[in-house]
Protein backbone atom coordinates (compact mmCIF):
# COMPACT_ATOMS: atom_id res chain seq x y z
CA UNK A 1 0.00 0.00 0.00
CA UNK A 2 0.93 3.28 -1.10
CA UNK A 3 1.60 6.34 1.16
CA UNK A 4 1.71 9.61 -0.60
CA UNK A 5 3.22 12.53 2.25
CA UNK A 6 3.39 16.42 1.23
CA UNK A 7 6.57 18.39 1.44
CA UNK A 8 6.51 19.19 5.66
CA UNK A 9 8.41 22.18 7.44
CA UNK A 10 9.69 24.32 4.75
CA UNK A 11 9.35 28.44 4.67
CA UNK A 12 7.36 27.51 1.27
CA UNK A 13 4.87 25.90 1.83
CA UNK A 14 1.49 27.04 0.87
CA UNK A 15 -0.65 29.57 2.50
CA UNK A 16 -4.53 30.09 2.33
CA UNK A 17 -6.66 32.59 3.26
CA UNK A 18 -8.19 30.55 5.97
CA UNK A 19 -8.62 30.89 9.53
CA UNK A 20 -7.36 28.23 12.23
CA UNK A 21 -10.72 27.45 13.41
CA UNK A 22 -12.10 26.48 9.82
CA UNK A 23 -9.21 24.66 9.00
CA UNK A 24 -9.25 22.48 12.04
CA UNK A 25 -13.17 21.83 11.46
CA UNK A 26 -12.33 20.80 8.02
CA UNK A 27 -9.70 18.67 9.56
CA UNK A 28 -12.44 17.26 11.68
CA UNK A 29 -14.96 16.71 9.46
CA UNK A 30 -12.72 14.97 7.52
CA UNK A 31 -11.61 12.78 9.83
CA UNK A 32 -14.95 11.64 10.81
CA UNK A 33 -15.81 11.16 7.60
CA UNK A 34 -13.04 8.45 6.25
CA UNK A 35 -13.89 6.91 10.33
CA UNK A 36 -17.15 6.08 9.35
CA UNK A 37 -15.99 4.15 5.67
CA UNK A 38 -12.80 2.53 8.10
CA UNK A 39 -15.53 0.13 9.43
CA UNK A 40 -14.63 -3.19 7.07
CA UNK A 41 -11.75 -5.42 6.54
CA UNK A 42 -11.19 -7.83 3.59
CA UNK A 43 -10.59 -11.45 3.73
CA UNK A 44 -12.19 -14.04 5.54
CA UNK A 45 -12.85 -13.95 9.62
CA UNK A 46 -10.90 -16.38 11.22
CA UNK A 47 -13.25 -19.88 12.54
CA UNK A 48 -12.13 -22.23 15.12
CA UNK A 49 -12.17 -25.34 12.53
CA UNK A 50 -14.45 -28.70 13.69
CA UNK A 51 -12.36 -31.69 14.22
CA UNK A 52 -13.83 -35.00 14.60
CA UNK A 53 -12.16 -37.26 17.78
CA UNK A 54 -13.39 -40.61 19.06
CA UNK A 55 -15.32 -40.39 21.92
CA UNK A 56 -13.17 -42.82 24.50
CA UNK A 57 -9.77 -43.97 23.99
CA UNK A 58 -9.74 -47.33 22.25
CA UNK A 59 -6.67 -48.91 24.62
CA UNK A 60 -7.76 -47.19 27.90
CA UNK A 61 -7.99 -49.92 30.66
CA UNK A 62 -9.25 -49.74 34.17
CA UNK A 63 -5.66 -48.80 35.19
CA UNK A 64 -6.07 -45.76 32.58
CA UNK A 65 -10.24 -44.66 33.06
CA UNK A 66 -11.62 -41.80 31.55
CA UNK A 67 -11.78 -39.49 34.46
CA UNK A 68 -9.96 -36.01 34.35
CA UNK A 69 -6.04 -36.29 33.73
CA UNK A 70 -3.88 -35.35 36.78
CA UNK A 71 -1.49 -33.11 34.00
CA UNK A 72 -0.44 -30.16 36.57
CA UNK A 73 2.77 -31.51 37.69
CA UNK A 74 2.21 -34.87 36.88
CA UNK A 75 5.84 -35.83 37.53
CA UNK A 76 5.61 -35.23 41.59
CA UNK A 77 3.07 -37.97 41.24
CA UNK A 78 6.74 -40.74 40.61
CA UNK A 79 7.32 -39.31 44.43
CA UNK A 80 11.52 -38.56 43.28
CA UNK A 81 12.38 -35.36 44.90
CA UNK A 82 15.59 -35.33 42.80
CA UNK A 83 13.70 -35.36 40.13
CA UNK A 84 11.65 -32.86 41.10
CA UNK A 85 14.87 -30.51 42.02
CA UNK A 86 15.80 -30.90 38.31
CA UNK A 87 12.57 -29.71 36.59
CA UNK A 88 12.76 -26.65 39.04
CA UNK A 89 16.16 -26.06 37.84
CA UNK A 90 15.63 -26.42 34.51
CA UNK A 91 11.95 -24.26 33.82
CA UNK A 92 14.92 -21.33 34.51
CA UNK A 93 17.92 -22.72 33.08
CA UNK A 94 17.38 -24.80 29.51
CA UNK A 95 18.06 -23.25 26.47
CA UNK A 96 15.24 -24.24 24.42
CA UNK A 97 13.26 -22.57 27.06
CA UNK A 98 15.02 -19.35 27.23
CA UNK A 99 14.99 -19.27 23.59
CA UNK A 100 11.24 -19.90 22.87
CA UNK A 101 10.73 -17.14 25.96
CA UNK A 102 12.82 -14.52 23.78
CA UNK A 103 10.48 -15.66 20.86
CA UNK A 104 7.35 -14.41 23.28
CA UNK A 105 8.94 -11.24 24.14
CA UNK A 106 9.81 -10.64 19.92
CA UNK A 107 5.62 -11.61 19.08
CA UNK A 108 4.71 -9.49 21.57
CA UNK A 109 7.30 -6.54 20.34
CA UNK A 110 5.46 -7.26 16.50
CA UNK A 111 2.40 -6.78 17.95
CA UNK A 112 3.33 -3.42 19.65
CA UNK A 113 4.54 -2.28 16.20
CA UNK A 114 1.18 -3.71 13.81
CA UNK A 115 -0.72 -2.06 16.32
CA UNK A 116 1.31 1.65 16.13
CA UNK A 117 0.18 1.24 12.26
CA UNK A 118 -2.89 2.19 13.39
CA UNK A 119 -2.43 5.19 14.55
CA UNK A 120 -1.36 8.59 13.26
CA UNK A 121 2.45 9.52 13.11
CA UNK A 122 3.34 13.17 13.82
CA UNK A 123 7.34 14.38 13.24
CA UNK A 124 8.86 17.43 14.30
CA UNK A 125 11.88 19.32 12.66
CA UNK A 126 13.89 22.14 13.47
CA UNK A 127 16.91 23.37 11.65
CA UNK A 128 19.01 26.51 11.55
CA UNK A 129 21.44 27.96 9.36
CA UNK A 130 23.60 31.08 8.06
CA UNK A 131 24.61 32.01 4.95
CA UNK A 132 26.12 34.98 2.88
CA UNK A 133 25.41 35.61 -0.58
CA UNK A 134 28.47 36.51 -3.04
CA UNK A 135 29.94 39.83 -3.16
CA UNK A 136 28.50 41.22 0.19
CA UNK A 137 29.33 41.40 3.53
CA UNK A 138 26.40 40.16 4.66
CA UNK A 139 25.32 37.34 6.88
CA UNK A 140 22.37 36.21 7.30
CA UNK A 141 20.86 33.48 9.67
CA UNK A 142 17.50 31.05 8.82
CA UNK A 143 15.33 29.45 11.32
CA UNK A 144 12.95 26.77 10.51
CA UNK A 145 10.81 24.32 12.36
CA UNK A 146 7.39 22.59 12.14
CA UNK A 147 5.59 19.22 12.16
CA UNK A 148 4.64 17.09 10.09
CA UNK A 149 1.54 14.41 10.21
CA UNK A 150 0.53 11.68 8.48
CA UNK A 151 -2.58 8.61 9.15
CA UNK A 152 -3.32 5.85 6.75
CA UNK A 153 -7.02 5.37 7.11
CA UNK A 154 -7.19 1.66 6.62
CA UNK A 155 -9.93 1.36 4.52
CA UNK A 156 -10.30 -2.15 3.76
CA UNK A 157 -8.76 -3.24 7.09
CA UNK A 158 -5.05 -3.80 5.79
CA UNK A 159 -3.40 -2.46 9.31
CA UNK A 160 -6.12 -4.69 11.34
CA UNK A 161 -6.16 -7.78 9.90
CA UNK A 162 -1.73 -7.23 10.05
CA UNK A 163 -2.93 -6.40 13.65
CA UNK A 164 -4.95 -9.57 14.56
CA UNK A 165 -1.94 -11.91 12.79
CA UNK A 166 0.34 -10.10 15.63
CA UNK A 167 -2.25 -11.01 18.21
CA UNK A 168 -2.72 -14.41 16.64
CA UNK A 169 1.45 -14.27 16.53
CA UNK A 170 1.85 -13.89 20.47
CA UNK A 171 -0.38 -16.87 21.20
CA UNK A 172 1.20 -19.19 19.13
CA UNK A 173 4.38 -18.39 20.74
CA UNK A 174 3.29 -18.82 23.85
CA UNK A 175 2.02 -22.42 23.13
CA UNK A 176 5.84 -22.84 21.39
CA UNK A 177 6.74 -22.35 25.21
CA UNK A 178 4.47 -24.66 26.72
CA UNK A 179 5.33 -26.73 23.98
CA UNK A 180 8.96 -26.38 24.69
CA UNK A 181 8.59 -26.68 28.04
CA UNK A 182 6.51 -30.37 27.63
CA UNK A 183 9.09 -31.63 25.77
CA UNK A 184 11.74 -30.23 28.11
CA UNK A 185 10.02 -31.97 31.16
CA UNK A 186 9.75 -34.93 29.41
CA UNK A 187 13.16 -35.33 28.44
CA UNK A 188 14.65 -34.34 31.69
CA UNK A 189 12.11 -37.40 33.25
CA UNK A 190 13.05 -39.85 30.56
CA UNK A 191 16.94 -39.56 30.94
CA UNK A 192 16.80 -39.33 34.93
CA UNK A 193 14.65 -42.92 34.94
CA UNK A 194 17.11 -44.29 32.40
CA UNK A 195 20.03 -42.74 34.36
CA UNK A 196 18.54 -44.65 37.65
CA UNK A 197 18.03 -47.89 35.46
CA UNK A 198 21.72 -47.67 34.21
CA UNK A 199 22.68 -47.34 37.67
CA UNK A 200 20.54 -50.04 39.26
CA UNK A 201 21.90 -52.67 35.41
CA UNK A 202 25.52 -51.61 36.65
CA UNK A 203 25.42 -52.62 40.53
CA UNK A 204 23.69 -55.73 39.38
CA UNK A 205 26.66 -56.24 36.62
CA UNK A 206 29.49 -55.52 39.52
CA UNK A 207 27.91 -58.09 42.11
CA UNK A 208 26.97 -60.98 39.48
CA UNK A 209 30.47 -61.02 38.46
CA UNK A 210 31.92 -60.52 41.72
CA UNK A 211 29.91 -63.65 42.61
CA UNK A 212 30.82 -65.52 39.75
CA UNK A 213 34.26 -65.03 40.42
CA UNK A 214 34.26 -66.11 44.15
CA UNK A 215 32.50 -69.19 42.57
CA UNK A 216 35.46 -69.42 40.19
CA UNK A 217 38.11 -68.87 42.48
CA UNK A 218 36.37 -71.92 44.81
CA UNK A 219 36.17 -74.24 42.07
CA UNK A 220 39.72 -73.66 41.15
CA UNK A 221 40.38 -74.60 44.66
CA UNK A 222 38.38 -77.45 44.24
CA UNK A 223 40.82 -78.43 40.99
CA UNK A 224 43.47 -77.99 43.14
CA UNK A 225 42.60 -80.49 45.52
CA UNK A 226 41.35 -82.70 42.77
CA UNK A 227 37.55 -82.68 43.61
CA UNK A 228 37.11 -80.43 40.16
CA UNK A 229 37.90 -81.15 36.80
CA UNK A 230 39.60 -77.80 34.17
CA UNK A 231 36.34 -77.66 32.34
CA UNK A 232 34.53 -76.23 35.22
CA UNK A 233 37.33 -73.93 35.80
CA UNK A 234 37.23 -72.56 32.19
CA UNK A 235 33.37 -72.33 32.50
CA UNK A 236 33.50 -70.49 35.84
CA UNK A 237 36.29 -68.32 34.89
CA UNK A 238 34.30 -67.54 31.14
CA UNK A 239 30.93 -66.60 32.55
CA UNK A 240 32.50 -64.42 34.98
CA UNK A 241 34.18 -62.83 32.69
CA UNK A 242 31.45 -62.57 30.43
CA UNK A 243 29.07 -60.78 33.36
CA UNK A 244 31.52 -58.20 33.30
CA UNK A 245 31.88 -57.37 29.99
CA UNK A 246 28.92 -55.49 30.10
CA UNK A 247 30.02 -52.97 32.72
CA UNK A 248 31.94 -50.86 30.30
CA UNK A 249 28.96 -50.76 28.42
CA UNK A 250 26.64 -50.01 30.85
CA UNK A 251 29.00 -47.20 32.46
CA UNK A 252 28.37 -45.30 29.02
CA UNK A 253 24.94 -45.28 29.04
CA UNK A 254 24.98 -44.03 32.32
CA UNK A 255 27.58 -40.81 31.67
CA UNK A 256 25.54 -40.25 28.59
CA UNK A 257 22.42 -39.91 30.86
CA UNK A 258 23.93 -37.57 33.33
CA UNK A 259 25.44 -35.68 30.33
CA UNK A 260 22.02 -35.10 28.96
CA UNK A 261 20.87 -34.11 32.20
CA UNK A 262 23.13 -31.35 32.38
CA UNK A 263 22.87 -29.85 29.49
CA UNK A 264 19.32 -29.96 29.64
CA UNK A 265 19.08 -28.22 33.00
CA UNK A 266 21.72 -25.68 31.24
CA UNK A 267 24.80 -26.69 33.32
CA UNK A 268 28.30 -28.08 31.77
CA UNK A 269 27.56 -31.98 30.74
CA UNK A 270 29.37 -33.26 33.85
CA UNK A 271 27.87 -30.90 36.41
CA UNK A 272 25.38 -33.59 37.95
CA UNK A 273 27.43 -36.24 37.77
CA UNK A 274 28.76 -36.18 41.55
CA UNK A 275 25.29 -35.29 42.57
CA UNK A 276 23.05 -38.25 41.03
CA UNK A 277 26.17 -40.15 41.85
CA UNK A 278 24.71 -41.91 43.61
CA UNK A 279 22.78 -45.25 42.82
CA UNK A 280 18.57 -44.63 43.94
CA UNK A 281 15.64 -46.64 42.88
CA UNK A 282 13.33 -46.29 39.54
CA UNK A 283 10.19 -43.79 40.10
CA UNK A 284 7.23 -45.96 39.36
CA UNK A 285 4.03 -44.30 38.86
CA UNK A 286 0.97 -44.81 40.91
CA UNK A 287 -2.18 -46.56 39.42
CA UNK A 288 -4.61 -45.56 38.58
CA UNK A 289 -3.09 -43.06 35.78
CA UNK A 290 -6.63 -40.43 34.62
CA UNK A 291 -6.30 -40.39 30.72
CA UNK A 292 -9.56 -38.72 30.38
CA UNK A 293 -11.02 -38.40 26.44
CA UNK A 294 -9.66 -37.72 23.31
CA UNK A 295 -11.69 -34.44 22.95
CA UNK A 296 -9.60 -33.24 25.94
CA UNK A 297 -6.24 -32.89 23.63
CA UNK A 298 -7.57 -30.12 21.41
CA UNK A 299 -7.47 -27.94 24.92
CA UNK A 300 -4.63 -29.44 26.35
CA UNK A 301 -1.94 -30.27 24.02
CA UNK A 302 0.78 -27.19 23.03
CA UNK A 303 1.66 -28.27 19.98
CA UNK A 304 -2.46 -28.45 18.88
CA UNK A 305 -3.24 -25.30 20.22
CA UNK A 306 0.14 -24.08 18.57
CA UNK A 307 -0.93 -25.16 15.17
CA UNK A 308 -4.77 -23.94 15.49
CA UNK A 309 -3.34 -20.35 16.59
CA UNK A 310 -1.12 -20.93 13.46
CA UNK A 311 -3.69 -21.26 11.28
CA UNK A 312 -5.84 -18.36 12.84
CA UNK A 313 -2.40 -16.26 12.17
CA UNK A 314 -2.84 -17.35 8.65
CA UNK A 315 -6.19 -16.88 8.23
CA UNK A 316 -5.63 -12.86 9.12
CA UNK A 317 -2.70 -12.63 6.46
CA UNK A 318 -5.01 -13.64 3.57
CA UNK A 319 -7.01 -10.30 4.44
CA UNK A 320 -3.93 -8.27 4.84
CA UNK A 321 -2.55 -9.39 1.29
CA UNK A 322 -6.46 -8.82 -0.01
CA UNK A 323 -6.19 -5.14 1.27
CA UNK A 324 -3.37 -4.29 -0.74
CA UNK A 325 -5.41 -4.72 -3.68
CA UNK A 326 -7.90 -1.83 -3.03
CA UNK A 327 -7.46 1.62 -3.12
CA UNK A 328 -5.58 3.31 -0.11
CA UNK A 329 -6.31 6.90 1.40
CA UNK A 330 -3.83 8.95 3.73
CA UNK A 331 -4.57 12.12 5.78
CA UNK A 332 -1.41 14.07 5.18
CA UNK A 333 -0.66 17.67 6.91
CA UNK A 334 2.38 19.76 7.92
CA UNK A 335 2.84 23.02 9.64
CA UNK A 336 5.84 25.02 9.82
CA UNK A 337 7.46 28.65 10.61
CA UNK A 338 10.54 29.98 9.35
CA UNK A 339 12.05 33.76 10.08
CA UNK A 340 15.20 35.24 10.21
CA UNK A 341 15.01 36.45 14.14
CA UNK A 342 14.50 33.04 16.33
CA UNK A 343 11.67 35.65 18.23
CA UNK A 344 9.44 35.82 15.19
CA UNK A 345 9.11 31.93 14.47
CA UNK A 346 5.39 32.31 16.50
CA UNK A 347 4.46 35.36 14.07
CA UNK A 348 1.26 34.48 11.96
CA UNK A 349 2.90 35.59 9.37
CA UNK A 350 5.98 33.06 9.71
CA UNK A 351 3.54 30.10 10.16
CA UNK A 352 2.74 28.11 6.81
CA UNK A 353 0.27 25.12 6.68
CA UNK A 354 -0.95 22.33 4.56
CA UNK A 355 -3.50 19.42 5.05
CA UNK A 356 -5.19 17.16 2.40
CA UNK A 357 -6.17 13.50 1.72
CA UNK A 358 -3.80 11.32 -0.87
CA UNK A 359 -4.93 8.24 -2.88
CA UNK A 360 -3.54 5.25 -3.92
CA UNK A 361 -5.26 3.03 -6.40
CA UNK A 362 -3.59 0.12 -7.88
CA UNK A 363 -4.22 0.13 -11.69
CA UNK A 364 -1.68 -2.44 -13.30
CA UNK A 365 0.80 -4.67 -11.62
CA UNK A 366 0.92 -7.48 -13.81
CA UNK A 367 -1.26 -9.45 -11.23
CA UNK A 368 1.36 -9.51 -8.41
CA UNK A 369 -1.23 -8.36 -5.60
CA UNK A 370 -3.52 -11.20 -6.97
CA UNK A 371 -1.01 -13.52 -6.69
CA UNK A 372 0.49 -12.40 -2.71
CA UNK A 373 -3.51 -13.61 -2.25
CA UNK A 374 -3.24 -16.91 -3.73
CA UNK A 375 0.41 -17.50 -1.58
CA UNK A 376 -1.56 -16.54 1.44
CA UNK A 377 -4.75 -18.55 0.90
CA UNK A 378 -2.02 -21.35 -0.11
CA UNK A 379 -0.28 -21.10 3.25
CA UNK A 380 -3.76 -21.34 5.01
CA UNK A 381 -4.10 -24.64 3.53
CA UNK A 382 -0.95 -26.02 4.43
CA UNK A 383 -1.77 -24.85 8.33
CA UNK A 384 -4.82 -26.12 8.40
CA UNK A 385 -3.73 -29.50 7.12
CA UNK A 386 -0.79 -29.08 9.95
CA UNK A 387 -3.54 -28.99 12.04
CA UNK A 388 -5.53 -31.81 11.63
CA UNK A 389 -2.02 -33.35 11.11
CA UNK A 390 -1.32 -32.64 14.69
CA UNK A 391 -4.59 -33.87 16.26
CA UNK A 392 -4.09 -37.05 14.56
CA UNK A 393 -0.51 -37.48 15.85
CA UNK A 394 -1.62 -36.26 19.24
CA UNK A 395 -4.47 -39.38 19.19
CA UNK A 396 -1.71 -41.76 17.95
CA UNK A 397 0.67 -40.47 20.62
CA UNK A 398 -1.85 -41.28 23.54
CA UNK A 399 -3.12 -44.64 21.89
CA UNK A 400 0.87 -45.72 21.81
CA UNK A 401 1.41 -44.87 24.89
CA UNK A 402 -1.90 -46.66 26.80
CA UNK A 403 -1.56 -49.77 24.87
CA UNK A 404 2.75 -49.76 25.87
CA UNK A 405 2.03 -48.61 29.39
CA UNK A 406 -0.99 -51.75 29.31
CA UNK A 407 1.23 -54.02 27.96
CA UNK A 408 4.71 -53.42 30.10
CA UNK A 409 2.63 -54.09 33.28
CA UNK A 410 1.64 -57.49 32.39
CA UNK A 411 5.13 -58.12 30.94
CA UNK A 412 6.64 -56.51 34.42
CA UNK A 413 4.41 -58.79 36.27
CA UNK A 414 5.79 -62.11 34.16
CA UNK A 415 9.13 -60.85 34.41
CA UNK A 416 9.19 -60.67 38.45
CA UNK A 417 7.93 -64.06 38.62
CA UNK A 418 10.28 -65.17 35.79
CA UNK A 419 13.51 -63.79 38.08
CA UNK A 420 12.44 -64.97 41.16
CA UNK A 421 11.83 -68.35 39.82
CA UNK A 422 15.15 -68.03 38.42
CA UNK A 423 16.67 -67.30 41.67
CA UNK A 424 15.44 -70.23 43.65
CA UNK A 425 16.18 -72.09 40.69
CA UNK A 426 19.78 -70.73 41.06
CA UNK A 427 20.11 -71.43 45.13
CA UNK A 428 18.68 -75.14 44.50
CA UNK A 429 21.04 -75.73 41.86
CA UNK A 430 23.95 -74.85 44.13
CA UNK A 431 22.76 -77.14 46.94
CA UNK A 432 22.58 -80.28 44.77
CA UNK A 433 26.30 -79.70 43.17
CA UNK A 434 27.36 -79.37 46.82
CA UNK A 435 26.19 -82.86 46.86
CA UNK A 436 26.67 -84.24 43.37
CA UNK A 437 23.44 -84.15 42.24
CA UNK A 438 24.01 -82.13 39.22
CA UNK A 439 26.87 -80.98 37.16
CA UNK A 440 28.55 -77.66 37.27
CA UNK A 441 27.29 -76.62 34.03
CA UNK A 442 23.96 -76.31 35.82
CA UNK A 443 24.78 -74.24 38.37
CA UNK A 444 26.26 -72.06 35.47
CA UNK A 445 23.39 -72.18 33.55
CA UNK A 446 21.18 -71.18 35.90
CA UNK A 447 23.00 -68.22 37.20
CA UNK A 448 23.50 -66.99 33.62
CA UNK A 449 19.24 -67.11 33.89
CA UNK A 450 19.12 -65.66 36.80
CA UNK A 451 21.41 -62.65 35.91
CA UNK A 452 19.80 -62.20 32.92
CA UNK A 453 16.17 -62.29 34.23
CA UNK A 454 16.87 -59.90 36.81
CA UNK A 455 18.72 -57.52 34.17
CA UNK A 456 15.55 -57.89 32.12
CA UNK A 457 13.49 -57.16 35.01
CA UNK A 458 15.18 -53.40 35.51
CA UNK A 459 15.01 -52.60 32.20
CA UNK A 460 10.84 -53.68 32.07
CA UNK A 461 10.65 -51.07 35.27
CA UNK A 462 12.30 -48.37 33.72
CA UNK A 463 10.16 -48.93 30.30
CA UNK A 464 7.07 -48.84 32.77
CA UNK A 465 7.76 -45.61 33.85
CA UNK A 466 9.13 -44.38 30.18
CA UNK A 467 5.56 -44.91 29.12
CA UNK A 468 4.10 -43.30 31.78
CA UNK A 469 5.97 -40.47 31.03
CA UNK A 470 5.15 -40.43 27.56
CA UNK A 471 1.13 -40.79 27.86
CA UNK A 472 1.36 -37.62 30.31
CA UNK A 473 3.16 -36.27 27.46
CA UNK A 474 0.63 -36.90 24.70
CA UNK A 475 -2.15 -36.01 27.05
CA UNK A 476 -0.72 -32.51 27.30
CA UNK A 477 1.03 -32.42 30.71
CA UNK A 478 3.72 -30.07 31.80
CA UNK A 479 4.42 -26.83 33.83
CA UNK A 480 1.62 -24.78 34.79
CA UNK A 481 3.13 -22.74 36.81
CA UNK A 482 4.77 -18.91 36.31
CA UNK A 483 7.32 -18.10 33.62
CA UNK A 484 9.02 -15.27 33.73
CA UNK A 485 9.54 -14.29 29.49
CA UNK A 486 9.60 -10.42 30.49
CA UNK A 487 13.78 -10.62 31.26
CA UNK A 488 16.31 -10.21 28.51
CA UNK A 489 19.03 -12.78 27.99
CA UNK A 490 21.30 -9.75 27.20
CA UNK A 491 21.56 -6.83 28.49
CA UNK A 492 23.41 -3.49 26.77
């Protein structure tokens, strides 16, 4: 759109034989006038699109019933105070946090500046200056000031609808931050449950083998003194060694867990590592676990109310790019004195004025403004499409998450009885080679079962809780409490 401005604050600038008082109720007139035809905006209004859910989720169980979701702080609910102490840390400390707060403050900033559009804009000027003409002695001096004024009326809604994207803008970056902060939470809950899982794999590791060496060591001894034959040695001496082959392994997973942990809180990668040090159990979550209904999401979830507002942002820019194919009108005016003596700059005579309307109409641009319409109605389509995309990924995310978190339970269940089977198995099996029943290759065999069952069994406990956290995820849990996004990461 097209501005047209007069030539503001010079010494020659028109004057008219008209009085102050008519020229302001001209002004005024004139201004009510083009306020009365500012009363419509182009392009379509902006409607909450219908989206078809199920009515009940399809995997929910009696451990998982349809009452409301517990999703305010649903992680004090694994009763880890740790855990807790890292959230806390990080809702201040994590990057991606930070950064999608800075991206609140910049929406809001936009908005600010769609809304000034709005408004008039006045300047002021002043100069001064002396100058002597060629041949003479003389010097003479120039003072000039005045203001100038300009307001783009808006007619067709142009500087509104830019104004409702802004407003559209600020919410959808303030679901990026709850977004952000979802995923943050999650993450941070994820690697501390793997981090105590590690921990718990690694102590089991260190005794097993310990054990199985002591058992190797006492059948050497048993060689020795010729009760024992070299193939149990070997054996011994092989599964022992074979138990602790996976410490190095497991020591890895671990660092890389407390590395991720720190960097995620917004600390150096090793700065928890002394303080979750320490081996602790696995949070396990309390039954029953609310997953209310599907309809819930739309209200809930970030990322869905991110996309909706995304769509209502494009919705507003098709109207905007519409605008710019009307005509445009701008109330223009200046006023300005000039004079030699700074004391006569407030003379009548000194004061010049000007005031008038300008118009824009676009007549042939090769069908560019068309086209800016089609892009935005384009764009439209693709958000709206992004979101029904992310309703249906929000409905798969919950349905994955029941139907894992159903599932691990009952294979946690068999798993406990599996290892402590295993176990007894294990002590029985060590009583009858005491007596001769059976050979030492079953006593190895069933320690190798019983390690591994019980190894299996911390790893189904920490994928328990993993899909815990990940249906609180889907169903749109995270912080609800205050975030400061008024501070500025830098300061000049």
């Amino acid at each position: 759109m097209t501005l047209f401005k007069a030539g503001y604050g010079t010494a020659s600038s028109s004057r008219h034989p008209v009085s102050r008082r008519g020229a302001l109720t001209r002004i005024g007139a004139g201004l009510l006038f083009v306020t009365l035809l500012a009363a419509c905006s182009v392009g379509p209004d902006y409607q909450r699109p219908d989206v078809s859910v199920p009515s009940r989720w399809r995997n929910a169980t009696s451990e998982t019933p349809a009452s409301a979701p517990q999703l305010a702080y649903w992680w004090t609910q694994l009763g880890d105070s740790q855990l807790n102490r890292l959230i806390e840390m990080a809702i201040g400390n994590n990057l991606d946090v930070r950064t999608a707060k800075a991206k609140v403050r910049e929406a809001r900033a936009s908005y600010k500046q769609a809304t000034a559009s709005l408004f008039p804009s006045l300047d002021g000027s002043a100069a001064v200056s002396r100058s002597k003409s060629s041949g003479t002695e003389t010097v003479s001096t120039l003072w000039n000031g005045g203001f100038d004024a300009a307001w783009e009326l808006d007619l067709f809604g142009a500087n509104r609808r830019a104004r409702e994207a802004a407003k559209y803008g600020i919410d959808a970056a303030e679901e990026d931050l709850r977004s952000t902060l979802l995923t943050m939470i999650g993450d941070i809950a994820t690697n501390y449950v793997e981090a105590r899982g590690f921990q718990q794999r690694l102590k089991l590791a260190q005794d097993t083998a310990r054990s199985q060496q002591n058992s190797a060591d006492l059948i050497r001894k048993r060689l020795e003194a010729g009760t024992a034959s070299g193939l149990d040695v070997a054996n011994a001496e092989g599964q022992a060694a074979s138990t602790e082959a996976n410490i190095p392994s497991l020591k890895t997973a671990l660092a890389e867990s407390l590395h991720r942990l720190g960097v995620l809180t917004g600390q150096q990668p090793t700065a928890l590592t002394d303080r979750l040090l320490t081996s602790s159990r696995i949070p396990a979550p309390k039954l029953p676990i609310p997953a209310g209904v599907p309809a819930n999401i739309l209200l809930a979830r970030p990322d869905v109310r991110l996309a909706e507002r995304q769509l209502a942002q494009a919705t507003a820019k098709i109207g905007e790019a519409e605008a710019a194919r009307y005509p445009a009108v701008s109330l223009t005016g200046s006023i300005g004195t000039s004079a030699s003596d700074f004391g006569d700059l407030g003379k009548n005579s000194s004061i010049s004025w000007s005031f008038g309307p300008s118009l824009s109409v676009p007549v042939f641009n090769a069908g560019k403004l068309a086209a800016a319409v089609e892009v935005s109605r384009a764009q439209r389509d693709q958000y709206f499409l992004a979101y029904q995309s992310s309703v249906l990924t929000a409905l798969e995310d919950v349905e994955n998450a029941l139907v894992g978190f159903t599932q691990e339970r009952r294979r946690l269940a068999s798993q406990s009885r599996s290892a402590e089977n295993y176990r007894r198995a294990a002590e029985l099996s060590r009583s009858l080679y005491q007596t001769g029943s059976v050979s030492f290759l079953d006593v190895l065999d069933a320690e190798r079962s019983t390690y591994s069952a019980q190894d299996t069994l911390i790893q189904s406990r920490v994928l328990l809780t993993t899909y815990y956290i990940a249906l609180q995820k889907a169903l749109g849990g995270g912080w609800n409490g205050k975030v400061d996004t008024d501070t500025p990461e830098v300061v000049d």
